[in-house]
PDB file of N, CA and C in Angstrom:
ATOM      1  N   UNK A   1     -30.417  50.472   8.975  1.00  0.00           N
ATOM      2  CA  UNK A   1     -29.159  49.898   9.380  1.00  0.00           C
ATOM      3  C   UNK A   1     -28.383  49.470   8.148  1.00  0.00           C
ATOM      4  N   UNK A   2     -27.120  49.830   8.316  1.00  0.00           N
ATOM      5  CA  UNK A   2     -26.667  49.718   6.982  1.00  0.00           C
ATOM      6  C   UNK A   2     -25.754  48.685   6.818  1.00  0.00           C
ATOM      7  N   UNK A   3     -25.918  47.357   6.121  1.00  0.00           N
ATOM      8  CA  UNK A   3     -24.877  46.228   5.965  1.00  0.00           C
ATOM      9  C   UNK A   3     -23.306  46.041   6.236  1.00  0.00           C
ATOM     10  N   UNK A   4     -23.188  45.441   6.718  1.00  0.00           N
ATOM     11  CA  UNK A   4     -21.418  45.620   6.664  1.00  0.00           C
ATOM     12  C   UNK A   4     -20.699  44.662   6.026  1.00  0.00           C
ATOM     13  N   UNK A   5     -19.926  45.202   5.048  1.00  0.00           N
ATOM     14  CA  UNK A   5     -19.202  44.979   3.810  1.00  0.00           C
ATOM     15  C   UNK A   5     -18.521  43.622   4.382  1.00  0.00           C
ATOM     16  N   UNK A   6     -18.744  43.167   5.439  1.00  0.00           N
ATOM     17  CA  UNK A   6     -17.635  42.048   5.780  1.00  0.00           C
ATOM     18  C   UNK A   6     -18.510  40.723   6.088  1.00  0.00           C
ATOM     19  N   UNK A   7     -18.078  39.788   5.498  1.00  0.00           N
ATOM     20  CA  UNK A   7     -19.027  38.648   6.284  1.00  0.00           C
ATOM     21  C   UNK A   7     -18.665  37.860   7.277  1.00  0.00           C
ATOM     22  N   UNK A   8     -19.397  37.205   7.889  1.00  0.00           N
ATOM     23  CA  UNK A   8     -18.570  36.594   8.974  1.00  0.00           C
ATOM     24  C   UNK A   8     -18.328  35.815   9.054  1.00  0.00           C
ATOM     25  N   UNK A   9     -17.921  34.813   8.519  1.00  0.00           N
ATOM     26  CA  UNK A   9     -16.827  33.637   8.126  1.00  0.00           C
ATOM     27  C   UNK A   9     -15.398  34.916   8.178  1.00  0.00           C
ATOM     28  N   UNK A  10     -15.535  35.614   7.079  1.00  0.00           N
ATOM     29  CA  UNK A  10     -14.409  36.142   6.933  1.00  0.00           C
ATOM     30  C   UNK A  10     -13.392  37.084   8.288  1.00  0.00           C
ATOM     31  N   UNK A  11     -14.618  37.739   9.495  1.00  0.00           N
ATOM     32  CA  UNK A  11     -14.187  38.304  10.740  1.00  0.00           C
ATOM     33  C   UNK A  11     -13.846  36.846  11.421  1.00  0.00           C
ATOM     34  N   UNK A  12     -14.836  35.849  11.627  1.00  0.00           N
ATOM     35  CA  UNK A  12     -14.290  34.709  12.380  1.00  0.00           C
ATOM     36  C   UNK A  12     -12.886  33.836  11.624  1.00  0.00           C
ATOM     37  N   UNK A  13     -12.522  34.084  10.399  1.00  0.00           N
ATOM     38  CA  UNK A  13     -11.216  33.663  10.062  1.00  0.00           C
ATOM     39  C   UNK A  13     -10.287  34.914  10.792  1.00  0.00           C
ATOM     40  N   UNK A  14     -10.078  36.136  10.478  1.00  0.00           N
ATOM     41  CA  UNK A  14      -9.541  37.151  11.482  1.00  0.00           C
ATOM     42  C   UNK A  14      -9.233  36.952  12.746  1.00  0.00           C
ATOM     43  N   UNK A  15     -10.408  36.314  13.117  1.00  0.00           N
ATOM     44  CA  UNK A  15     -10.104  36.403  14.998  1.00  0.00           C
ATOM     45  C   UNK A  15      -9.700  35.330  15.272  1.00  0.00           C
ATOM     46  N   UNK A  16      -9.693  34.319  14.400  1.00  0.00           N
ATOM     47  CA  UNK A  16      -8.746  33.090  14.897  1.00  0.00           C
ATOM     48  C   UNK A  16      -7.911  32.748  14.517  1.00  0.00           C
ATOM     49  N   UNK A  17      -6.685  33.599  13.531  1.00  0.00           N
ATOM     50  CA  UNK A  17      -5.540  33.960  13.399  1.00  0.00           C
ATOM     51  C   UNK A  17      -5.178  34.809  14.281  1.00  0.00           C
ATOM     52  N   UNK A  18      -5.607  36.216  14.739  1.00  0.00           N
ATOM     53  CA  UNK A  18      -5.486  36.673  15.642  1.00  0.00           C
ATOM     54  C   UNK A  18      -5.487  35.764  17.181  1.00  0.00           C
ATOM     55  N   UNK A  19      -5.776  35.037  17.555  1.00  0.00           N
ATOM     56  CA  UNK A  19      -5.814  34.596  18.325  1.00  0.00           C
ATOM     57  C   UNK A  19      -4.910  33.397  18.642  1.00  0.00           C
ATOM     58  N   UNK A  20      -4.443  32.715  17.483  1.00  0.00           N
ATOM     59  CA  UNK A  20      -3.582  31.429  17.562  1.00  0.00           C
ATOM     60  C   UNK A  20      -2.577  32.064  17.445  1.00  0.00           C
ATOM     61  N   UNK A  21      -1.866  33.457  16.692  1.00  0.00           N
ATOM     62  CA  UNK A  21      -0.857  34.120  16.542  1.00  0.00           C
ATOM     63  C   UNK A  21      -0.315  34.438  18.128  1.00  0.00           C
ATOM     64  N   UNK A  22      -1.435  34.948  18.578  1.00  0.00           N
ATOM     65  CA  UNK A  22      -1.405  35.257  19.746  1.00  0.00           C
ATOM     66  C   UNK A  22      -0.647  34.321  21.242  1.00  0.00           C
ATOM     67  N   UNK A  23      -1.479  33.371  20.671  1.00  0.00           N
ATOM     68  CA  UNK A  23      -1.398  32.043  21.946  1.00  0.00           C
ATOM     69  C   UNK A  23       0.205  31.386  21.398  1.00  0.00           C
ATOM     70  N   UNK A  24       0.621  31.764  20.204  1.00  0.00           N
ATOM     71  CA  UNK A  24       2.093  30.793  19.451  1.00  0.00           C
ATOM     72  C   UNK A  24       2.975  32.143  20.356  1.00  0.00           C
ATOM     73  N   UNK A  25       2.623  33.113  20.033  1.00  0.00           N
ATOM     74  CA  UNK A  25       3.688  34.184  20.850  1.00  0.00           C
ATOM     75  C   UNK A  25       3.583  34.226  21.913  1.00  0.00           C
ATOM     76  N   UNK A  26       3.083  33.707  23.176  1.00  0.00           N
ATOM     77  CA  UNK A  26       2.757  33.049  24.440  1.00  0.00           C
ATOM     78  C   UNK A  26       3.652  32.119  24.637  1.00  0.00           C
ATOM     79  N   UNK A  27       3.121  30.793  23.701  1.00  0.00           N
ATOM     80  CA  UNK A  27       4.324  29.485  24.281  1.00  0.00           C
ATOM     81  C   UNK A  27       5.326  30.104  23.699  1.00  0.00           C
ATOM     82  N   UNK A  28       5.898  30.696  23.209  1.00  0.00           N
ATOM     83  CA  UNK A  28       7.629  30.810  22.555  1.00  0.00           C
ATOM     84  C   UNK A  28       8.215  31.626  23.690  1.00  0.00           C
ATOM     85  N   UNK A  29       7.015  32.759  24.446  1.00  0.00           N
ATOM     86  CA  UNK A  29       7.980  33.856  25.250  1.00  0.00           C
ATOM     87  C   UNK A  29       7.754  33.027  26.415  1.00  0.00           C
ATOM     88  N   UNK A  30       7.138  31.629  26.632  1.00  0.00           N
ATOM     89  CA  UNK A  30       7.245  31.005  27.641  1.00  0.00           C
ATOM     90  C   UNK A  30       8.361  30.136  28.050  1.00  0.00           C
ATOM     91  N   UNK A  31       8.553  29.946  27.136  1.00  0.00           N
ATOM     92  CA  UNK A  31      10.433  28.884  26.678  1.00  0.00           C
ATOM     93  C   UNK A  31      11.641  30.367  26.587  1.00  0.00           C
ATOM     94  N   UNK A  32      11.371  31.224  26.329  1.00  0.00           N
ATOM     95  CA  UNK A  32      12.494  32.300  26.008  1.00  0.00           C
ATOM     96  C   UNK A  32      12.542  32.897  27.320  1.00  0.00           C
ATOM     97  N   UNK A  33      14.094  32.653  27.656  1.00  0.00           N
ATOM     98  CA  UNK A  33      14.599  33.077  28.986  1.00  0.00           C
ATOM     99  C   UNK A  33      14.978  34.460  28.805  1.00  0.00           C
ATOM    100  N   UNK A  34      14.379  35.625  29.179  1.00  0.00           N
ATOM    101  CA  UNK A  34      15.299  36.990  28.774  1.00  0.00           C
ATOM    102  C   UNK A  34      14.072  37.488  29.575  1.00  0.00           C
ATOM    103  N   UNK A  35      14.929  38.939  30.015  1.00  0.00           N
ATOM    104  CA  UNK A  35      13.543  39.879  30.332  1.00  0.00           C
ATOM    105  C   UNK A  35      12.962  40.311  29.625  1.00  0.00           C
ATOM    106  N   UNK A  36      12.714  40.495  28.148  1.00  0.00           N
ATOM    107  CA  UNK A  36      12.078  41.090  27.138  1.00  0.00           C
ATOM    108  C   UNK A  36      10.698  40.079  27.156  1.00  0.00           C
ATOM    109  N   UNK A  37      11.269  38.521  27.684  1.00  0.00           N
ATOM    110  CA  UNK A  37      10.192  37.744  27.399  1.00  0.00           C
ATOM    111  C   UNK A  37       8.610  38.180  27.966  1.00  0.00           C
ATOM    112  N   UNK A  38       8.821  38.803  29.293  1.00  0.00           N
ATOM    113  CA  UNK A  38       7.298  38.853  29.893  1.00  0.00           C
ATOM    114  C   UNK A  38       6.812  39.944  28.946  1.00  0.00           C
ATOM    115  N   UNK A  39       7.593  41.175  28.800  1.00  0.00           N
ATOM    116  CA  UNK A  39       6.902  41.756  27.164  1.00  0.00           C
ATOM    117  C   UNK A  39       6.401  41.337  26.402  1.00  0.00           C
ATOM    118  N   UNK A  40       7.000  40.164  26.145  1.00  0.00           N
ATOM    119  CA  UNK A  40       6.471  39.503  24.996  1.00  0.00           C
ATOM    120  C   UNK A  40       4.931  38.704  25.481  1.00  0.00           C
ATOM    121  N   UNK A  41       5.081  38.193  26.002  1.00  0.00           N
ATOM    122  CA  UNK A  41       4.023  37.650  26.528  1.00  0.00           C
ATOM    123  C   UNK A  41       2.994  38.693  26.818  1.00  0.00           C
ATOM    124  N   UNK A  42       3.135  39.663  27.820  1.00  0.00           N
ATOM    125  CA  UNK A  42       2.178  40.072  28.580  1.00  0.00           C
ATOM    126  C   UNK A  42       1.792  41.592  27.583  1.00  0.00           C
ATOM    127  N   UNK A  43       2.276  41.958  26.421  1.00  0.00           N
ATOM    128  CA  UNK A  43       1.609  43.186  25.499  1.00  0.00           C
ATOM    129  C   UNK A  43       1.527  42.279  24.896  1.00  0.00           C
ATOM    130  N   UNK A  44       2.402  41.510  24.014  1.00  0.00           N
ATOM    131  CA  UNK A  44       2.261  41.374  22.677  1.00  0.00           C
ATOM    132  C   UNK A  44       1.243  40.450  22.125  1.00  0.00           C
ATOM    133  N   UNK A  45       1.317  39.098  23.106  1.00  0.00           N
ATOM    134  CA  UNK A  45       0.665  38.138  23.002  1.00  0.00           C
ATOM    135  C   UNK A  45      -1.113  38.282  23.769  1.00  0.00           C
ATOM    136  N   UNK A  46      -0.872  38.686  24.555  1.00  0.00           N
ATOM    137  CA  UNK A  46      -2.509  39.140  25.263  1.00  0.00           C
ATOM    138  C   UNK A  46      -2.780  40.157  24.286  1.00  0.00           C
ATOM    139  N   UNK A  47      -2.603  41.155  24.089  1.00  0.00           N
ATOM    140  CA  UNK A  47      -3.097  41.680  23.395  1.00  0.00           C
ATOM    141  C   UNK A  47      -3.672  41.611  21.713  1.00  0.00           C
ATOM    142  N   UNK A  48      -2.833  40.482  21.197  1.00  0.00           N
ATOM    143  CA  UNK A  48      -3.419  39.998  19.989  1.00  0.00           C
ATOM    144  C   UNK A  48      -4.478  38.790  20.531  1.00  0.00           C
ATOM    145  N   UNK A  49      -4.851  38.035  21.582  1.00  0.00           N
ATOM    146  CA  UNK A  49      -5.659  37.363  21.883  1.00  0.00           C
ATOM    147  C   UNK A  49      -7.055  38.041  22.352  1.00  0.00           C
ATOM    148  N   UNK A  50      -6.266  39.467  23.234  1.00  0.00           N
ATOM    149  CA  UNK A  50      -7.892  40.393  23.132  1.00  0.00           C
ATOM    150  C   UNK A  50      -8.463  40.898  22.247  1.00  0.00           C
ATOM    151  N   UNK A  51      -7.583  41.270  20.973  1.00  0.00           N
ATOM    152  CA  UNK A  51      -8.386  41.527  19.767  1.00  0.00           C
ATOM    153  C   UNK A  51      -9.109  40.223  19.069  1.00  0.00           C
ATOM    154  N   UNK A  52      -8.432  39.624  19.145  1.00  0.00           N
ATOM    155  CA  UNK A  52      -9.045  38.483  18.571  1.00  0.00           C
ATOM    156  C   UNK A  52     -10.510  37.962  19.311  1.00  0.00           C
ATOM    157  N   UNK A  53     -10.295  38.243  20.470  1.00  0.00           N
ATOM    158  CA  UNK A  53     -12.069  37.992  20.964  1.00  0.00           C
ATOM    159  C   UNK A  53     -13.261  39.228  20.531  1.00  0.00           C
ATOM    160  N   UNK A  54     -12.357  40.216  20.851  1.00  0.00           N
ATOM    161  CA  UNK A  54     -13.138  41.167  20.641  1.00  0.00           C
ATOM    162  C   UNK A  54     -13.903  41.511  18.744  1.00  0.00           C
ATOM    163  N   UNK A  55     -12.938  40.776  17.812  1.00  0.00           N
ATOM    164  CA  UNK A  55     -13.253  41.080  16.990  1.00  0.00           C
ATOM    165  C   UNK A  55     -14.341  39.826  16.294  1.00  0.00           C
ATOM    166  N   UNK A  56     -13.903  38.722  17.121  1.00  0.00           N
ATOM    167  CA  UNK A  56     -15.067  37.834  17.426  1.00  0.00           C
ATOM    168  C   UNK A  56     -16.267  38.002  17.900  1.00  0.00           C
ATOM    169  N   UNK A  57     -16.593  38.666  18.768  1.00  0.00           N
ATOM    170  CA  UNK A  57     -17.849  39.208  19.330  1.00  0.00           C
ATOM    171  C   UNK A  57     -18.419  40.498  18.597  1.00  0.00           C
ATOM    172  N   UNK A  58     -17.379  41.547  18.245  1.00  0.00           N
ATOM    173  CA  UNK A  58     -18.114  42.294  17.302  1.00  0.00           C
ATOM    174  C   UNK A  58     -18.846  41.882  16.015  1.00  0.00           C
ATOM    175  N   UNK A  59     -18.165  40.433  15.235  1.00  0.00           N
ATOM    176  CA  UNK A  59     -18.857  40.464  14.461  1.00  0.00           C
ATOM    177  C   UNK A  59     -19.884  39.697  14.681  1.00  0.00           C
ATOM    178  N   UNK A  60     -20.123  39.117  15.720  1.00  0.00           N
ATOM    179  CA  UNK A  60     -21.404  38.379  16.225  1.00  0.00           C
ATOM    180  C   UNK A  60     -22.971  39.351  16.100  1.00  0.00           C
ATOM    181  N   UNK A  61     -22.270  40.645  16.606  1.00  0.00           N
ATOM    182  CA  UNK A  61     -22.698  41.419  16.713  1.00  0.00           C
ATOM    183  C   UNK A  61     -23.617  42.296  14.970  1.00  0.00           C
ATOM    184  N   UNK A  62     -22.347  42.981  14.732  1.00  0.00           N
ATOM    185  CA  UNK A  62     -22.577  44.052  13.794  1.00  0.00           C
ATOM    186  C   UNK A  62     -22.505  43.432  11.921  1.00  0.00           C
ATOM    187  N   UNK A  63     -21.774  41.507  11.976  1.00  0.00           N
ATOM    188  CA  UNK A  63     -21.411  41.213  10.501  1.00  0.00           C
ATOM    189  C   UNK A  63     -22.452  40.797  10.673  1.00  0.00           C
ATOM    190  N   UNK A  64     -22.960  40.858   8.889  1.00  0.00           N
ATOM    191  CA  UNK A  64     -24.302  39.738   8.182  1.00  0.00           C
ATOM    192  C   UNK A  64     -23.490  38.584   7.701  1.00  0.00           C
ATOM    193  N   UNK A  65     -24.879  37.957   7.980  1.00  0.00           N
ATOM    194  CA  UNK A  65     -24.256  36.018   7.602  1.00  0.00           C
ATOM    195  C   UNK A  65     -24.444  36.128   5.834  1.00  0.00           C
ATOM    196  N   UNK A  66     -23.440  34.953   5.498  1.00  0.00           N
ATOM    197  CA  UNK A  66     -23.170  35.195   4.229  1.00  0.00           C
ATOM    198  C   UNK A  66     -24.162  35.268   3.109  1.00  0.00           C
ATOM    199  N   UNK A  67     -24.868  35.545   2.311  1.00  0.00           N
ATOM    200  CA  UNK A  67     -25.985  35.287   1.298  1.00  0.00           C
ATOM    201  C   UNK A  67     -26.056  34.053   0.474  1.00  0.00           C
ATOM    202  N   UNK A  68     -25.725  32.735   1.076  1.00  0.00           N
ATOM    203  CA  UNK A  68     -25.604  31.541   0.571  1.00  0.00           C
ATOM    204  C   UNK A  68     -26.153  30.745   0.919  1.00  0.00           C
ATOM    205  N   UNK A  69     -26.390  31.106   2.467  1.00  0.00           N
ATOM    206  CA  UNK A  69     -27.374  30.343   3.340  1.00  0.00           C
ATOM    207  C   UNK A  69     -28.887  30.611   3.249  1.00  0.00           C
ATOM    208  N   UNK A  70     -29.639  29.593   3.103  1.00  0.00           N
ATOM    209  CA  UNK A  70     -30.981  29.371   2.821  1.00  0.00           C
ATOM    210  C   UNK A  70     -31.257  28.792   4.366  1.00  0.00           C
ATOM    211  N   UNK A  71     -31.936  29.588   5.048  1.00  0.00           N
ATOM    212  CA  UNK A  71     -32.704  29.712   6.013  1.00  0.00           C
ATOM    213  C   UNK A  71     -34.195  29.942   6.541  1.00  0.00           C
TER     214      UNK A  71
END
């Protein structure tokens, strides 16, 4: 199995920018009166909140913990 170049501090910083980006473009298209808003909300914003889990759980998955920790 071959290591992956990423550690996971660094995927769990990813997915929770991804995810607060996500949830900030939510409340704004929730206050913004227009029809573009449920767009906004319902691709733009869900969908950066599903990556953001998903890239959370992948690295649960597939990242190594950092080489600093003495375990």
């Amino acid at each position: 199995m071959k290591p992956s170049p990423f550690s996971m501090e660094k995927l769990f910083r990813i997915s929770s920018c991804l995810t607060i980006v996500g949830l900030v473009i939510e409340i704004i298209s929730l206050w913004w009166i227009h029809p573009l808003a449920f767009a906004l909300f319902a691709f733009v914003g869900a969908s950066l909140i599903g990556l953001g889990i998903l890239i959370y759980l992948a690295s649960l998955v597939f990242a190594t913990p950092s080489t600093g920790e003495n375990r």
